[in-house]
Protein backbone atom coordinates (compact mmCIF):
# COMPACT_ATOMS: atom_id res chain seq x y z
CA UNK A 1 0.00 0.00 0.00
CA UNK A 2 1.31 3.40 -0.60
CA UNK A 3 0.02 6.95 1.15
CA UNK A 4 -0.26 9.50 -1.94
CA UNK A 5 -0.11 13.30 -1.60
CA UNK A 6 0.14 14.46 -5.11
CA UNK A 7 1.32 18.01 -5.35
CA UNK A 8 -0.71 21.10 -7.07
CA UNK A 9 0.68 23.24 -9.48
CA UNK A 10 -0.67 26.91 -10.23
CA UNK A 11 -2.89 28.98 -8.56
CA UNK A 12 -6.28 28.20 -9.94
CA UNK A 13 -5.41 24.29 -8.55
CA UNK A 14 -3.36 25.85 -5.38
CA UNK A 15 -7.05 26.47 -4.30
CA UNK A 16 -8.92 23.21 -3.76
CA UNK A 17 -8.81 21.96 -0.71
CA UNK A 18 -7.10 18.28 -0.95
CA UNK A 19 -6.81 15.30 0.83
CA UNK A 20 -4.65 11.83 1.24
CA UNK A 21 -5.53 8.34 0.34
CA UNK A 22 -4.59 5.11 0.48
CA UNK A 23 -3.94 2.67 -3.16
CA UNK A 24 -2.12 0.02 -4.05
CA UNK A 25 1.32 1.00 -5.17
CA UNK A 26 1.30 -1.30 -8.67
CA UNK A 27 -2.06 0.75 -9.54
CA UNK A 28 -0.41 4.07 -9.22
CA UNK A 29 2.47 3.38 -11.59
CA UNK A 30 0.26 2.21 -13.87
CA UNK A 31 -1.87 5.03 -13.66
CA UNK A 32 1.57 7.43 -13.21
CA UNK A 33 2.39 5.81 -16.99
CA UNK A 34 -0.97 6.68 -18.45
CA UNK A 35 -0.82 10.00 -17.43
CA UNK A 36 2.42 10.29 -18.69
CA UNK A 37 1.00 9.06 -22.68
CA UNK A 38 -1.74 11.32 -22.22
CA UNK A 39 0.41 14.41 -21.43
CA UNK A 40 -1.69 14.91 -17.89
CA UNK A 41 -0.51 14.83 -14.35
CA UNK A 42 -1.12 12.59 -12.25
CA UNK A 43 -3.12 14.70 -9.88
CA UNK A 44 -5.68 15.86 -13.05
CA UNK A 45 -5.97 12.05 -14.25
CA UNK A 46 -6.93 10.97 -10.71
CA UNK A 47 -9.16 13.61 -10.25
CA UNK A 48 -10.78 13.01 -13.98
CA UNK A 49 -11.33 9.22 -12.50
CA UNK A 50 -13.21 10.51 -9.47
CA UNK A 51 -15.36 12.79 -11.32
CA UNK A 52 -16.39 9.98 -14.09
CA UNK A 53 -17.09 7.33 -10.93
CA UNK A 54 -19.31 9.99 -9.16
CA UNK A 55 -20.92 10.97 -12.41
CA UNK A 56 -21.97 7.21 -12.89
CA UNK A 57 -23.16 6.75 -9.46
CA UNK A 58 -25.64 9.81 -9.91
CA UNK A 59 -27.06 8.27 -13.41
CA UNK A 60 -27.42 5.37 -11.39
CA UNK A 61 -24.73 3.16 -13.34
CA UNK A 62 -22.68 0.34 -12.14
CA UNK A 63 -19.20 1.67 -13.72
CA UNK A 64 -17.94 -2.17 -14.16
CA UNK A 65 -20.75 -2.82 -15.96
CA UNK A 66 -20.43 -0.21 -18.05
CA UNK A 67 -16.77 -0.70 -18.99
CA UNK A 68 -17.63 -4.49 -19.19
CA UNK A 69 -20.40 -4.46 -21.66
CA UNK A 70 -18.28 -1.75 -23.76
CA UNK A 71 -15.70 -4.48 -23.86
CA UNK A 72 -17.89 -6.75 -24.99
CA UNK A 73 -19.07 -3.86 -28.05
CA UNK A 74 -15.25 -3.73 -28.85
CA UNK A 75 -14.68 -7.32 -29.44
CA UNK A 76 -17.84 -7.75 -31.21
CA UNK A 77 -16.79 -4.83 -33.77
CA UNK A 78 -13.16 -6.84 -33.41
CA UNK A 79 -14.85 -10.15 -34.56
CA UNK A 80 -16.65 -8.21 -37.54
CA UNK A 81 -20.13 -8.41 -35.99
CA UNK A 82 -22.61 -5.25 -36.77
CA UNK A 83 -25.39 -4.42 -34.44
CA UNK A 84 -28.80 -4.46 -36.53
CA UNK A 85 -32.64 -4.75 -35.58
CA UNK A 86 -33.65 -8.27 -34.14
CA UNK A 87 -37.01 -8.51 -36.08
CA UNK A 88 -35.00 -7.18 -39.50
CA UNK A 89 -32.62 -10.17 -39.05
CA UNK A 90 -34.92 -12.35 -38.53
CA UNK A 91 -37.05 -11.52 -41.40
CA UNK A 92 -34.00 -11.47 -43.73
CA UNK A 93 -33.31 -15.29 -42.11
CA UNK A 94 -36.77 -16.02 -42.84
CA UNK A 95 -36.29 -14.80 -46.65
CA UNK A 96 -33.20 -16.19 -47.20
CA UNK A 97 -33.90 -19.85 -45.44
CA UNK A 98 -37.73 -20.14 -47.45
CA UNK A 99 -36.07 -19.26 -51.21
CA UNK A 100 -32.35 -20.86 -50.41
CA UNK A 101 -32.08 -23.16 -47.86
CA UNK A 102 -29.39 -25.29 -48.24
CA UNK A 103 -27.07 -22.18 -49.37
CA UNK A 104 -27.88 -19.97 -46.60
CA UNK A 105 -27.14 -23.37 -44.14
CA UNK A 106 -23.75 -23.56 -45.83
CA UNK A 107 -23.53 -20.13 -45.81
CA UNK A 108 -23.80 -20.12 -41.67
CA UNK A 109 -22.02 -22.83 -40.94
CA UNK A 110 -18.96 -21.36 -42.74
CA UNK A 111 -19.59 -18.68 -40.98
CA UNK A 112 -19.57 -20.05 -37.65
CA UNK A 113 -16.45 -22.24 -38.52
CA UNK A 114 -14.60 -18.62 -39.56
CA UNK A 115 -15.89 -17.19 -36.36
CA UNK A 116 -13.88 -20.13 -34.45
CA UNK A 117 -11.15 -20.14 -36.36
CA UNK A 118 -10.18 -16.57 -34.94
CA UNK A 119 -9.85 -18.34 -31.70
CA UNK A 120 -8.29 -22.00 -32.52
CA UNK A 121 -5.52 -19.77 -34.12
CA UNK A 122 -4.61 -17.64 -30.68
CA UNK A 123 -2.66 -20.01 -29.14
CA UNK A 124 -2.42 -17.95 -26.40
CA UNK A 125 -6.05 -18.92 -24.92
CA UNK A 126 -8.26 -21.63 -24.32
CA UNK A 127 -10.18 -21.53 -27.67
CA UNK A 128 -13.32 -23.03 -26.51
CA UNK A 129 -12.93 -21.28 -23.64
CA UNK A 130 -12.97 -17.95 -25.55
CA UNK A 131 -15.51 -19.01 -27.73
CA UNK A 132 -17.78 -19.82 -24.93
CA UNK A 133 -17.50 -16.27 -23.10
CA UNK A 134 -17.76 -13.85 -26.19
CA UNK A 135 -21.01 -16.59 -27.73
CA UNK A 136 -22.56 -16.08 -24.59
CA UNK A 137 -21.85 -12.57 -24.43
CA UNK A 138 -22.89 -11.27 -27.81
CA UNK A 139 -26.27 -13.17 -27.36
CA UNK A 140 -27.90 -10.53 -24.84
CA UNK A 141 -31.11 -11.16 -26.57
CA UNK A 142 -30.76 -14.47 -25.36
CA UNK A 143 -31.55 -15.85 -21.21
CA UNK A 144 -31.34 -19.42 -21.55
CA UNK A 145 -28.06 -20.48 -23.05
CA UNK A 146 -25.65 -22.85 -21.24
CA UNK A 147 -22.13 -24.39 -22.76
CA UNK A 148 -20.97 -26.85 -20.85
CA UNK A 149 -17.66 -29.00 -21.34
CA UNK A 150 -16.91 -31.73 -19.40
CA UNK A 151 -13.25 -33.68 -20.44
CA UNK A 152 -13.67 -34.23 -24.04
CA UNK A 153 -17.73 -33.77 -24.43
CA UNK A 154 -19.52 -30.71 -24.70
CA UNK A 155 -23.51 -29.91 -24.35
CA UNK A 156 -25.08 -26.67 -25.84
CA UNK A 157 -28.43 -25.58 -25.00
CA UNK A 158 -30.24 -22.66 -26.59
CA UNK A 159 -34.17 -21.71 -25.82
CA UNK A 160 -35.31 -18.56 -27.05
CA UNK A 161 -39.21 -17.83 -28.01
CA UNK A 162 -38.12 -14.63 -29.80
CA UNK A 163 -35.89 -17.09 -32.85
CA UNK A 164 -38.61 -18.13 -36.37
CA UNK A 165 -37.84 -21.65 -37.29
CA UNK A 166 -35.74 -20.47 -39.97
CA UNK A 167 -33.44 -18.60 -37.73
CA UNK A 168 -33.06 -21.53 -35.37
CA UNK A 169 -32.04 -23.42 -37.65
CA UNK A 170 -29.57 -21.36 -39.00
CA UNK A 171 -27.95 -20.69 -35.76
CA UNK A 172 -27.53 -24.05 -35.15
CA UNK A 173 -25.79 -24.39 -38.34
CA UNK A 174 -23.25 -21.64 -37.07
CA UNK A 175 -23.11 -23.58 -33.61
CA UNK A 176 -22.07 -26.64 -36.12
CA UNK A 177 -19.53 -25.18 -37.62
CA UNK A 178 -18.25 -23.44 -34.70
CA UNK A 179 -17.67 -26.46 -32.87
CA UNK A 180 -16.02 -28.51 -35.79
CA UNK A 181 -13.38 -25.71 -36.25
CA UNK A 182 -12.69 -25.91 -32.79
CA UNK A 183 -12.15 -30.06 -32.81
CA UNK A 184 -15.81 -31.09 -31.64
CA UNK A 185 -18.27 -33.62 -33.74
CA UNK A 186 -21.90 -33.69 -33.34
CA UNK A 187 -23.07 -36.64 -32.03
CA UNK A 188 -26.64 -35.76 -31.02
CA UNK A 189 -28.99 -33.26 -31.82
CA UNK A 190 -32.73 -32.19 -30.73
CA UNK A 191 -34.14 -28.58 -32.42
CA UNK A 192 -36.89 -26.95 -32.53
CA UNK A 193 -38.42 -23.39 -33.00
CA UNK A 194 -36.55 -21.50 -30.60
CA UNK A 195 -34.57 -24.60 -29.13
CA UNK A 196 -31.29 -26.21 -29.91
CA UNK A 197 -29.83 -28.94 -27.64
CA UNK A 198 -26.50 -30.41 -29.03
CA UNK A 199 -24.06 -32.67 -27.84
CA UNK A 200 -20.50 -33.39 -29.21
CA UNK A 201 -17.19 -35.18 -28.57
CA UNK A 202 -13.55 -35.26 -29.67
CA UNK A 203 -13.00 -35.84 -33.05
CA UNK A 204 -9.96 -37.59 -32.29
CA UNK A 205 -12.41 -40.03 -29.51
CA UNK A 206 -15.74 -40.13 -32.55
């Protein structure tokens, strides 16, 4: 822990009354360097902090919340996903699945298998891991959705009331192809309007 006084400089900032805190020493070199990029001090950066926590608090926001579901935004845009009207989507799904079907299934599951591909390649992470936390987080319009891995199986459960039969079934297709780019097979498979249940195992144990 580390006591921090930070000095003022000129007159205008000589005036406000200050006082000393307590933070963890790793957090104020960290902030010390940003301050440094952005050309501030480190007394104006701190103080810039307190004023956008207390503005949230007034609006009533939960400022982890807020920079968590920004983050989720960013990788979206990162992952070439565009935000769009549900019911437009869905009626485009519905156009596309009644006058092509089989395309626009081949069409989605190449999409999903692209979409896991970005992950499989980051050898960095756990790719299914990865997969599983931005799926689950770009599907806000979604309550009931549960990934589950345990060893080398894997259960997926979707139930939404708000997906057409036509966009259920192209999800699923995306699902499919996400899962064989990341090493899964389907082995069973139950859907429905607005439900998918899937289970799948190791390629390398089918």
């Amino acid at each position: 822990m580390l006591f921090f006084v930070e000095g003022v400089n000129g007159l205008s900032e000589g005036k406000v009354k200050r006082k000393t805190f307590v933070a963890r020493e790793d957090l104020l070199e960290g902030l010390s360097d940003v301050a440094r990029e952005r050309g501030y001090s480190l007394y104006a950066l701190i103080n810039e902090i307190f004023d956008l926590a207390l503005r949230a608090e007034e609006m009533g926001l939960d400022l982890r919340r807020v920079i968590e579901e920004r983050g989720v935004l960013e990788t979206a845009k990162k992952s070439g996903f565009v935000l769009g009207l549900e019911s437009l989507w869905c009626d485009m799904a519905d156009l596309v699945y009644d006058r092509a079907k089989d395309e626009a299934l081949k069409s989605w599951f190449e999409a999903g298998v692209w979409f896991a591909k970005r992950y499989v390649a980051n050898s960095g992470v756990d790719a299914f891991g990865a997969f599983k936390k931005d799926l689950k987080a770009f599907m806000w319009n979604v309550n009931d959705l549960s990934i589950e891995r345990i060893g080398g199986m894997v259960s997926f459960r979707l139930v939404s009331p708000r997906f057409s039969e036509a966009f259920t079934f192209l999800f699923k297709a995306f699902v499919c192809g996400a899962f064989d780019a990341l090493g899964f097979k389907i082995v069973n498979e139950e859907v429905g309007r607005g439900i998918i249940r899937l289970e799948a195992i190791r390629k390398e144990t089918a």
